[in-house]
PDB file of N, CA and C in Angstrom:
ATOM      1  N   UNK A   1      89.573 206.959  60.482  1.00  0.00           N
ATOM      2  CA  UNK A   1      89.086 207.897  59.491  1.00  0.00           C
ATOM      3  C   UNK A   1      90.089 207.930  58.337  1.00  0.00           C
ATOM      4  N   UNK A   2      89.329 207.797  57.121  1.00  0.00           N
ATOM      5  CA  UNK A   2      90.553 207.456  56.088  1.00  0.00           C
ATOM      6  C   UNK A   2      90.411 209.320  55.469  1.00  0.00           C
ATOM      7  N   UNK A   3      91.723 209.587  55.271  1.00  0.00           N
ATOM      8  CA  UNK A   3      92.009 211.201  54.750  1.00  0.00           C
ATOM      9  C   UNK A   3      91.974 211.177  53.131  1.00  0.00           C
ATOM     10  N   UNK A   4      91.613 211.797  52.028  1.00  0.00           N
ATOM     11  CA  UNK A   4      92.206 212.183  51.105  1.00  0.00           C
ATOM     12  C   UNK A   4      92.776 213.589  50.771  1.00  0.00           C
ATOM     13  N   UNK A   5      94.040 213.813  50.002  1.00  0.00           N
ATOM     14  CA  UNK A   5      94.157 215.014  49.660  1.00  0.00           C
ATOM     15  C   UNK A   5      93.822 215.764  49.029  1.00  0.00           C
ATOM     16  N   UNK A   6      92.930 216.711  48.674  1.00  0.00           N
ATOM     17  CA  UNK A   6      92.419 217.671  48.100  1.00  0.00           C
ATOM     18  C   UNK A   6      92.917 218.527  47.167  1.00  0.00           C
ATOM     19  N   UNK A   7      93.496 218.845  45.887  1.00  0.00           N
ATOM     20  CA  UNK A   7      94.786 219.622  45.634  1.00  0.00           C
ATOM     21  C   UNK A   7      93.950 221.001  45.992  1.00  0.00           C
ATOM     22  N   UNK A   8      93.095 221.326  45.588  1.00  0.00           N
ATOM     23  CA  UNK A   8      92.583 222.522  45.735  1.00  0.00           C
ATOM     24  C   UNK A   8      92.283 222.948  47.041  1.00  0.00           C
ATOM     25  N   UNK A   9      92.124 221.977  48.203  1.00  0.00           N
ATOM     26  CA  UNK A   9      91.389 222.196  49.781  1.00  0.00           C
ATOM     27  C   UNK A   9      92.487 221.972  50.801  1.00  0.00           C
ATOM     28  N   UNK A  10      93.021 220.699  50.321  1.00  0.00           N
ATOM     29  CA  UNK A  10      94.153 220.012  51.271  1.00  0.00           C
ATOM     30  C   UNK A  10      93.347 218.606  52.057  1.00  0.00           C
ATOM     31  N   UNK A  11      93.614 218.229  52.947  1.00  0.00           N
ATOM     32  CA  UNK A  11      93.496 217.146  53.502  1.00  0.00           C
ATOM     33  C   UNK A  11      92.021 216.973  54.093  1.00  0.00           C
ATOM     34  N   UNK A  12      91.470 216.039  53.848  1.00  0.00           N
ATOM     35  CA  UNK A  12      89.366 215.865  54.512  1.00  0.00           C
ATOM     36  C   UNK A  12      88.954 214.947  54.337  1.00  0.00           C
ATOM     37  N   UNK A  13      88.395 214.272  55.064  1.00  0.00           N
ATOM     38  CA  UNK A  13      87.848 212.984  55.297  1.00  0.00           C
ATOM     39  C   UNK A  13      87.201 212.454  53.979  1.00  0.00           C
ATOM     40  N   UNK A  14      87.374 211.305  53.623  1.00  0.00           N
ATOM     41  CA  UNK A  14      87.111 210.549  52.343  1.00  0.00           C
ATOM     42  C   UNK A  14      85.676 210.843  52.199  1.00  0.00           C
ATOM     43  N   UNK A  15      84.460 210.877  53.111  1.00  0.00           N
ATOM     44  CA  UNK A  15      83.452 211.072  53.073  1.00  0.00           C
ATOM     45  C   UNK A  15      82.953 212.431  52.263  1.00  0.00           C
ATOM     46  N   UNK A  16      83.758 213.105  51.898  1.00  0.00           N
ATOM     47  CA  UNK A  16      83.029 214.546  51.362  1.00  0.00           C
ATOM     48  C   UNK A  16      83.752 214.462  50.237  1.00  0.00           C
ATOM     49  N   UNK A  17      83.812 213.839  49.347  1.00  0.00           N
ATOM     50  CA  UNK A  17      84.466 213.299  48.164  1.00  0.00           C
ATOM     51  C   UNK A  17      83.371 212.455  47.510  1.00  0.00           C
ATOM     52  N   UNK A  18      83.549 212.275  46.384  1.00  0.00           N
ATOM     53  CA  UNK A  18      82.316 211.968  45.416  1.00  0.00           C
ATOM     54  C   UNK A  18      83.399 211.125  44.359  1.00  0.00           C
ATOM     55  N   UNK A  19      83.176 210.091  43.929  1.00  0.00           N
ATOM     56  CA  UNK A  19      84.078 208.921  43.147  1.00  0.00           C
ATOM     57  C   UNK A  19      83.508 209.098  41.715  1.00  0.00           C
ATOM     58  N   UNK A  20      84.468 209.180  40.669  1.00  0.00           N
ATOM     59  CA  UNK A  20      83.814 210.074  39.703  1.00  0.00           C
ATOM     60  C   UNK A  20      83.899 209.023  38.541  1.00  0.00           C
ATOM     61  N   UNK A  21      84.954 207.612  38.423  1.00  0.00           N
ATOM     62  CA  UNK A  21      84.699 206.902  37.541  1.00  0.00           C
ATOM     63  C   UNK A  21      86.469 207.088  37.355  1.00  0.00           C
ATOM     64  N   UNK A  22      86.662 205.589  36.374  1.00  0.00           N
ATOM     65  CA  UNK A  22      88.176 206.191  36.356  1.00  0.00           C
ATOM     66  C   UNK A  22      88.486 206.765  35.162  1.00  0.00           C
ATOM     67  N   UNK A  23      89.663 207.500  34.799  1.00  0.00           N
ATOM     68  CA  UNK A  23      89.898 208.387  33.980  1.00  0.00           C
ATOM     69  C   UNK A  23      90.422 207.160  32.536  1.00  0.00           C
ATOM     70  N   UNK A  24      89.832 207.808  31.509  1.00  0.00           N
ATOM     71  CA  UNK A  24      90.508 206.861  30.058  1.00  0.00           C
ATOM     72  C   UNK A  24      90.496 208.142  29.097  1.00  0.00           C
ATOM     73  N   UNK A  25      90.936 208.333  28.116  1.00  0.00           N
ATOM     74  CA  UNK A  25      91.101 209.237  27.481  1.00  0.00           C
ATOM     75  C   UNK A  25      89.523 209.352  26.351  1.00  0.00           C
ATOM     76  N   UNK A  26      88.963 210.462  26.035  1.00  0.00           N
ATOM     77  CA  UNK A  26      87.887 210.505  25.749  1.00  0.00           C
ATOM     78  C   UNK A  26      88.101 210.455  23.785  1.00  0.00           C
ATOM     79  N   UNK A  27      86.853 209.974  23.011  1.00  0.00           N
ATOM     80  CA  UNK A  27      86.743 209.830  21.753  1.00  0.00           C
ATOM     81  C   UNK A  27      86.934 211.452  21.341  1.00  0.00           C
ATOM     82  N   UNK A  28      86.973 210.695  20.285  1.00  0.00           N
ATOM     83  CA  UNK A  28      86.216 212.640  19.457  1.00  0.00           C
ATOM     84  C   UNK A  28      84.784 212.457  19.064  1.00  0.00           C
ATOM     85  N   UNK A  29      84.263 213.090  20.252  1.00  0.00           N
ATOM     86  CA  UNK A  29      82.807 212.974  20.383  1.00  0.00           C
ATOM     87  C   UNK A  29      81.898 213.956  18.898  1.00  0.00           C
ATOM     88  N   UNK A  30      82.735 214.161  17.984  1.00  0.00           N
ATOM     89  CA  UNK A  30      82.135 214.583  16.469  1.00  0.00           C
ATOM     90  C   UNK A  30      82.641 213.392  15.944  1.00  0.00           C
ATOM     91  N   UNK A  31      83.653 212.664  15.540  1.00  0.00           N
ATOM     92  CA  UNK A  31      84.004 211.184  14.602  1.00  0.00           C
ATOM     93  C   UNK A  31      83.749 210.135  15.134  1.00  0.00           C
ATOM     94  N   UNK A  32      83.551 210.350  16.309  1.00  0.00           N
ATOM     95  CA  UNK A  32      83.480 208.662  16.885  1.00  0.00           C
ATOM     96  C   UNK A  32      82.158 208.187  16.599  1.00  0.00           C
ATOM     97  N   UNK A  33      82.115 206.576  16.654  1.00  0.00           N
ATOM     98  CA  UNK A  33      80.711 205.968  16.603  1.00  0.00           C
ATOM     99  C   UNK A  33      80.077 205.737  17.475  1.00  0.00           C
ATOM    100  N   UNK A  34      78.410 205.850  17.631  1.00  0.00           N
ATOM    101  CA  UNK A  34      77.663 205.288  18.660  1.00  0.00           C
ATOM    102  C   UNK A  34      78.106 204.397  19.711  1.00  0.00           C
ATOM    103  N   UNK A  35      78.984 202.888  19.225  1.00  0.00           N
ATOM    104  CA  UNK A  35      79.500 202.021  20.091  1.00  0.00           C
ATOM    105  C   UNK A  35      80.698 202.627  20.575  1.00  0.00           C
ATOM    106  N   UNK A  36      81.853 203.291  20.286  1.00  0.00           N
ATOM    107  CA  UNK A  36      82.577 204.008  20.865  1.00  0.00           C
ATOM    108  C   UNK A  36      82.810 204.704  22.150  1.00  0.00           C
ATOM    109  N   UNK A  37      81.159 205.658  21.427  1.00  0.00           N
ATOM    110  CA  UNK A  37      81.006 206.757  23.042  1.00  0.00           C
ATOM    111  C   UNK A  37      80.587 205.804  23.717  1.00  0.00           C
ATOM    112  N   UNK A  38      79.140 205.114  23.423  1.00  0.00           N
ATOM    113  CA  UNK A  38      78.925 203.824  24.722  1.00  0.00           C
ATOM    114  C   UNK A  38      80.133 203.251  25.156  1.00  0.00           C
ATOM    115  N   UNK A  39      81.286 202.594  25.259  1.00  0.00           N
ATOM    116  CA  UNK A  39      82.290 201.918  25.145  1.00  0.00           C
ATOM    117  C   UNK A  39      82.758 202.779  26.144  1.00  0.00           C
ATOM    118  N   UNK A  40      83.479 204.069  25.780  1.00  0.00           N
ATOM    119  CA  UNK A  40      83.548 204.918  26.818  1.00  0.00           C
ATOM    120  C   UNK A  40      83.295 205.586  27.558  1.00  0.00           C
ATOM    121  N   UNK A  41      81.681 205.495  27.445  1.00  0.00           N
ATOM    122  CA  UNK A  41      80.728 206.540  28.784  1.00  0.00           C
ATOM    123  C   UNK A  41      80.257 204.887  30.084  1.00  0.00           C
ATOM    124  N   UNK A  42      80.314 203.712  29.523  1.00  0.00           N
ATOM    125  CA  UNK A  42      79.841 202.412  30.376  1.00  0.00           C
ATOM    126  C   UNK A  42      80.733 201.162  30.508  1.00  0.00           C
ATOM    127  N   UNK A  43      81.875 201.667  29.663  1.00  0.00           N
ATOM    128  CA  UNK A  43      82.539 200.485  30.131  1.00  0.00           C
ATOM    129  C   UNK A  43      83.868 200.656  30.650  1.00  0.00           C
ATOM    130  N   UNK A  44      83.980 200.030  31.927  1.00  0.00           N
ATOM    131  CA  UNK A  44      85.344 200.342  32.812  1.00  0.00           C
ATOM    132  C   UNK A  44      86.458 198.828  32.786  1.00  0.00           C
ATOM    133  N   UNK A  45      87.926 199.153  32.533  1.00  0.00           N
ATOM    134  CA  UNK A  45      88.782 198.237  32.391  1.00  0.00           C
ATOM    135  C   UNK A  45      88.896 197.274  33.862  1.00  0.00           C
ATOM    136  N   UNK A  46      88.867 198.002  34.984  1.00  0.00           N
ATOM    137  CA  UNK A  46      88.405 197.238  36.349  1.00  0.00           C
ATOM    138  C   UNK A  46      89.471 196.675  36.432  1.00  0.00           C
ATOM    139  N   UNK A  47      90.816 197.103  36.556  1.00  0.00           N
ATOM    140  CA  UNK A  47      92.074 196.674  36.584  1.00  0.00           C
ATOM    141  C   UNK A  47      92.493 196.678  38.470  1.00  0.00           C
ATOM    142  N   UNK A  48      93.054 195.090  38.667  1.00  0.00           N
ATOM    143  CA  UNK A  48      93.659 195.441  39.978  1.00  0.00           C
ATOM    144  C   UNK A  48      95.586 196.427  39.577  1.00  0.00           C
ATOM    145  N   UNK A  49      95.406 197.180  40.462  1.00  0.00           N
ATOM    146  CA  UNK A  49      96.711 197.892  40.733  1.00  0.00           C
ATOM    147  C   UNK A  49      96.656 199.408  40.492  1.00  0.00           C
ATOM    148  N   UNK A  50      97.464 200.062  40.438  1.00  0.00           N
ATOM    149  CA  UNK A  50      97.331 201.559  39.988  1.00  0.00           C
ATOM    150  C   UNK A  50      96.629 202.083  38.948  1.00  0.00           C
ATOM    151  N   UNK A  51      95.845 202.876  39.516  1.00  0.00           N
ATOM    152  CA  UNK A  51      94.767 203.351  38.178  1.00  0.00           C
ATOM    153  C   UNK A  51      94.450 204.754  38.562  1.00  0.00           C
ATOM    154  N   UNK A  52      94.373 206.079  37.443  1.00  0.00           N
ATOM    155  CA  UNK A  52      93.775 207.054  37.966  1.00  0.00           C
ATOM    156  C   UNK A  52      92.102 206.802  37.738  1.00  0.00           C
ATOM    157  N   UNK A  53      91.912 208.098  38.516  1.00  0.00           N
ATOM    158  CA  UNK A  53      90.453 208.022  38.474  1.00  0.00           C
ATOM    159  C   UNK A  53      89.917 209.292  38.936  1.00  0.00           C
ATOM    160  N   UNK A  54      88.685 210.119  38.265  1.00  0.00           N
ATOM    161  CA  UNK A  54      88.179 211.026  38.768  1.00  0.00           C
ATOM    162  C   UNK A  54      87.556 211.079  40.092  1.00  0.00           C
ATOM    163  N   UNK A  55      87.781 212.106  40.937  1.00  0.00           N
ATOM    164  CA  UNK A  55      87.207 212.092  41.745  1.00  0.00           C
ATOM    165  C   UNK A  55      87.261 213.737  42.321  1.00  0.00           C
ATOM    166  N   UNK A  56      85.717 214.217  42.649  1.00  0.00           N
ATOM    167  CA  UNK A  56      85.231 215.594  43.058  1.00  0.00           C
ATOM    168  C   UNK A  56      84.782 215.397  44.855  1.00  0.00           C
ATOM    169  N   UNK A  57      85.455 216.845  45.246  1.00  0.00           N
ATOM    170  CA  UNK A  57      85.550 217.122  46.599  1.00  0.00           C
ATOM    171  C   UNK A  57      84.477 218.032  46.533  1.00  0.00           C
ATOM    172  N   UNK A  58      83.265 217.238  47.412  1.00  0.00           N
ATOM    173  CA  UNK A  58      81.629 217.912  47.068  1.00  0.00           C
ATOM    174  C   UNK A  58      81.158 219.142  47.386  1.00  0.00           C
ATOM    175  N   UNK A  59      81.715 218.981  48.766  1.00  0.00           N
ATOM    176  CA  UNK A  59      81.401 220.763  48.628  1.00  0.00           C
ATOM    177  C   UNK A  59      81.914 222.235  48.099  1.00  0.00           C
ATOM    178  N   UNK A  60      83.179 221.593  47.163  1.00  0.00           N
ATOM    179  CA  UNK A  60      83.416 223.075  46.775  1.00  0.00           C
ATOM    180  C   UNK A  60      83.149 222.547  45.281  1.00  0.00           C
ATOM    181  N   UNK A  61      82.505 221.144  44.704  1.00  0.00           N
ATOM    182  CA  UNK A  61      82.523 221.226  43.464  1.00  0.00           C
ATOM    183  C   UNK A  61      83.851 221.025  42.315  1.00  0.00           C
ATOM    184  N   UNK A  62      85.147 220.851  43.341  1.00  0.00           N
ATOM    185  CA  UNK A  62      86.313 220.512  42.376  1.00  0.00           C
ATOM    186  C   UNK A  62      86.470 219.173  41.972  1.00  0.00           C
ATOM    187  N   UNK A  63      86.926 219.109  40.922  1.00  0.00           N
ATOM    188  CA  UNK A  63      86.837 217.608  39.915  1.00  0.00           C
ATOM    189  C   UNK A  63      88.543 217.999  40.395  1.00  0.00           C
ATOM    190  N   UNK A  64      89.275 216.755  40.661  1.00  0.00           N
ATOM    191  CA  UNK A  64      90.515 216.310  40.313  1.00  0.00           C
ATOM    192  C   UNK A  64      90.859 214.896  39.940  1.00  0.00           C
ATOM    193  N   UNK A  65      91.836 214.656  39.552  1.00  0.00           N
ATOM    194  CA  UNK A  65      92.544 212.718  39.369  1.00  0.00           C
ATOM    195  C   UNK A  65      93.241 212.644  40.867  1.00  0.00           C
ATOM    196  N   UNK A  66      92.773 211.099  40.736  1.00  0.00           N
ATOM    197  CA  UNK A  66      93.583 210.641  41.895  1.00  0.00           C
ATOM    198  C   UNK A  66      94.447 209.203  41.286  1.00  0.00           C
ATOM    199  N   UNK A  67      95.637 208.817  42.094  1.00  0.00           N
ATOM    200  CA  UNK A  67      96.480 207.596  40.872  1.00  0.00           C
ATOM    201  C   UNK A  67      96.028 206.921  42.829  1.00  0.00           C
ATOM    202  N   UNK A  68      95.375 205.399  42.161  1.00  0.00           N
ATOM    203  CA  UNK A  68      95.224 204.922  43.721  1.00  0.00           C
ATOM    204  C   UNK A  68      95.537 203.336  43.289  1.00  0.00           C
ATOM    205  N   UNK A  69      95.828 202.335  44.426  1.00  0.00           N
ATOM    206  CA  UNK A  69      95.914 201.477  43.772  1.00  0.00           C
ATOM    207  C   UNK A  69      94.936 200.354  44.697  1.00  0.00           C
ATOM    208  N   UNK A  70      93.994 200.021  43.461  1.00  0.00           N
ATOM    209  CA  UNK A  70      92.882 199.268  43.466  1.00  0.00           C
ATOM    210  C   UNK A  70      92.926 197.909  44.559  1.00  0.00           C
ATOM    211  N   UNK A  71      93.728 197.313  44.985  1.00  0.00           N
ATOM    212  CA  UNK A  71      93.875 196.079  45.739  1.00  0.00           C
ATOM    213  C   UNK A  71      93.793 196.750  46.903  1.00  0.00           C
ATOM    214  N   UNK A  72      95.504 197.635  47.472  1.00  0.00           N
ATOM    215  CA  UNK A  72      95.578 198.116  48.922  1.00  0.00           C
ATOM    216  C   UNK A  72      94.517 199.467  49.071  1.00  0.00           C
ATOM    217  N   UNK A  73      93.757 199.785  47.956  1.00  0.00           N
ATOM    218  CA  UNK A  73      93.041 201.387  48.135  1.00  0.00           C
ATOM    219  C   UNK A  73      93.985 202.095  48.640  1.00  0.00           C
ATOM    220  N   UNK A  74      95.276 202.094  48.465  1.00  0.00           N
ATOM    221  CA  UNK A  74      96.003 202.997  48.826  1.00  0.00           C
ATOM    222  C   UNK A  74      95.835 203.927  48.161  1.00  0.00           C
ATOM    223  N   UNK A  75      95.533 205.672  48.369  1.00  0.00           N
ATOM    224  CA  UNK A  75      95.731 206.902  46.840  1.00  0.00           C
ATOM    225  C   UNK A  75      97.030 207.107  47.353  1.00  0.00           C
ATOM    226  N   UNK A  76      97.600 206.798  46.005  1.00  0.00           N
ATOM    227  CA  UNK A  76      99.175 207.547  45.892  1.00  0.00           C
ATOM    228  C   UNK A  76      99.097 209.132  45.777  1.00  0.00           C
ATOM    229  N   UNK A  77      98.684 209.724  44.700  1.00  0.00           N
ATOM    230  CA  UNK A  77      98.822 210.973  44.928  1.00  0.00           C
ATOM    231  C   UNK A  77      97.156 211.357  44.090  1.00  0.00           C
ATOM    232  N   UNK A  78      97.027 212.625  44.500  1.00  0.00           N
ATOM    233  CA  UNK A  78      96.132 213.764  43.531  1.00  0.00           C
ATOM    234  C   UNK A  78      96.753 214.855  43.100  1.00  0.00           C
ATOM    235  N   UNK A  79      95.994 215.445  41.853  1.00  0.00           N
ATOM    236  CA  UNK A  79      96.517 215.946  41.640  1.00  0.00           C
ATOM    237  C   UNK A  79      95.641 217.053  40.502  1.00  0.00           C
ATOM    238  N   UNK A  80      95.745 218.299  40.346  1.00  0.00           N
ATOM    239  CA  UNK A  80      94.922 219.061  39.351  1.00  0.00           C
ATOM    240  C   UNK A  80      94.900 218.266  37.822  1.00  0.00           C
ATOM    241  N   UNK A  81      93.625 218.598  37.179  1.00  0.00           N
ATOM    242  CA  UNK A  81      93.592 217.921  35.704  1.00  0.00           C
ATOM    243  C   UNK A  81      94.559 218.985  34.936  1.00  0.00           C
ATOM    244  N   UNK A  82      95.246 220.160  35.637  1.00  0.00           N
ATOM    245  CA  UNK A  82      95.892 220.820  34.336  1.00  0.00           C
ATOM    246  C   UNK A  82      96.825 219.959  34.066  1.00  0.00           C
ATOM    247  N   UNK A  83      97.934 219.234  35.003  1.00  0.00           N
ATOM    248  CA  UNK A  83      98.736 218.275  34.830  1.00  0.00           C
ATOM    249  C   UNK A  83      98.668 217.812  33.004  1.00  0.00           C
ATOM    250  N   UNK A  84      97.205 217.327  32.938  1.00  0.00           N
ATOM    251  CA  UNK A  84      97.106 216.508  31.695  1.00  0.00           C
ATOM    252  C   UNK A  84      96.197 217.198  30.517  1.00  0.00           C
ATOM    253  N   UNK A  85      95.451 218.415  31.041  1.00  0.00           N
ATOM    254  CA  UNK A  85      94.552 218.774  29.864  1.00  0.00           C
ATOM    255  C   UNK A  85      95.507 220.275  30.149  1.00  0.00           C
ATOM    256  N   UNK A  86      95.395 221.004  28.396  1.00  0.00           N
ATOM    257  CA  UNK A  86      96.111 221.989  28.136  1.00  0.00           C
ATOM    258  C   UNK A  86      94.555 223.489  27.628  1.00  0.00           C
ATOM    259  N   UNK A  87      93.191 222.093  27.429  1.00  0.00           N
ATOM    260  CA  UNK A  87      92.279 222.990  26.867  1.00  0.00           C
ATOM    261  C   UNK A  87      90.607 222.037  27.435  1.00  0.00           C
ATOM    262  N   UNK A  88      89.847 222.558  27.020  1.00  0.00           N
ATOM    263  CA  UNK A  88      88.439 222.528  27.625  1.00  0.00           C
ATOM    264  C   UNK A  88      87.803 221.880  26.551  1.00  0.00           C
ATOM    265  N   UNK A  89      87.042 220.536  26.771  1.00  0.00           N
ATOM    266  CA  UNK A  89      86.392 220.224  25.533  1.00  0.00           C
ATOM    267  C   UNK A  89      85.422 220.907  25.272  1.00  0.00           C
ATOM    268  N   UNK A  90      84.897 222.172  24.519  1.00  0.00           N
ATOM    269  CA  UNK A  90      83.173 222.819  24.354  1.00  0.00           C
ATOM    270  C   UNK A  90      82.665 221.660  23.873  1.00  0.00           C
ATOM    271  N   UNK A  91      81.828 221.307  24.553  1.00  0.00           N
ATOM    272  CA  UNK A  91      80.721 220.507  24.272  1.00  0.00           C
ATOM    273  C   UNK A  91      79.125 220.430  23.357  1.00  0.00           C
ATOM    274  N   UNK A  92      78.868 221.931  23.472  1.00  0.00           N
ATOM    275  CA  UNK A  92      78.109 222.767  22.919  1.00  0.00           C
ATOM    276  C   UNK A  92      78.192 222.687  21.097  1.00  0.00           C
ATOM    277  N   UNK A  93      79.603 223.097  20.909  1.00  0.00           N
ATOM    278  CA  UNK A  93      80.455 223.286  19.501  1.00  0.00           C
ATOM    279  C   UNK A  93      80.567 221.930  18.942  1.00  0.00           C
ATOM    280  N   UNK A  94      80.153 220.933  19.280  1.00  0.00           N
ATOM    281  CA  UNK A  94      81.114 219.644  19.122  1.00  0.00           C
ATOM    282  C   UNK A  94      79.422 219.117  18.696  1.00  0.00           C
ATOM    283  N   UNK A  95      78.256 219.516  19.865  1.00  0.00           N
ATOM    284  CA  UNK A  95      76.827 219.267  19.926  1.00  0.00           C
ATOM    285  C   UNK A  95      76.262 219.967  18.003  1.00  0.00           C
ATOM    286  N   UNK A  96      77.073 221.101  18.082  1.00  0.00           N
ATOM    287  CA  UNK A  96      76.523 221.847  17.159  1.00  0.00           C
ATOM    288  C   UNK A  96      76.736 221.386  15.657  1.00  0.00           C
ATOM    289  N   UNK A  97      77.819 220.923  15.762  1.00  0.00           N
ATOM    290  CA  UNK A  97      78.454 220.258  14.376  1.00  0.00           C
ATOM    291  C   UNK A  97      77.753 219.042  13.887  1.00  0.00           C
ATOM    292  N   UNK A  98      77.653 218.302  14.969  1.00  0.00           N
ATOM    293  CA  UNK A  98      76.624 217.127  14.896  1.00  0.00           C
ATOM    294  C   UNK A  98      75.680 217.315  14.287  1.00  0.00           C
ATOM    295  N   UNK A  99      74.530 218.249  14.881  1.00  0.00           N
ATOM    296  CA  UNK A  99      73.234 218.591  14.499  1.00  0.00           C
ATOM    297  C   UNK A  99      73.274 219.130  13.100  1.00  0.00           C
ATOM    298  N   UNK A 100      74.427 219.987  12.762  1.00  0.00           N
ATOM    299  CA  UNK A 100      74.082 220.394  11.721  1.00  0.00           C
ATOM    300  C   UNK A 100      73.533 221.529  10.871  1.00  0.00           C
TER     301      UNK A 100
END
């Protein structure tokens, strides 16, 4: 049984985990271009070796990063997204500017 760590739960079988895509830093979804967001909503670098990557523990619904490395599937660590985000993208506000 392979374990992952949970930051929010702690330790639970890989099976109740949901693989979320790996993490790249997002456009500015108001300046960026059409090929851009495509670019970054479908296309993955698919790198062998250490890579983070989202991944949500399903039944309570928590999104965290995990740094794992792609050849041995070893996960080195997880860890909360506050680590790296300081604020919340509104999506809504960003929708709204667009439209106009």
């Amino acid at each position: 049984m392979k374990i992952m760590i949970c930051p929010l739960n702690g330790p639970r079988n890989i099976s109740e985990f949901t693989y979320g895509g790996e993490f790249k830093p997002m456009p500015d979804p108001v300046n960026c271009s059409d090929a851009e967001w495509a670019d970054y909503v479908f296309n993955t670098d698919n790198l062998a070796g250490v890579v983070r990557e989202w991944w949500m523990h399903t039944p309570s619904s928590y999104w965290f990063l995990a740094e794992r490395h792609t050849v041995s599937d070893e996960i080195l660590r997880t860890f909360d997204p506050k680590e790296l985000f300081s604020t919340r993208v509104e999506f809504s506000a960003a929708t709204k500017e667009i439209a106009g």
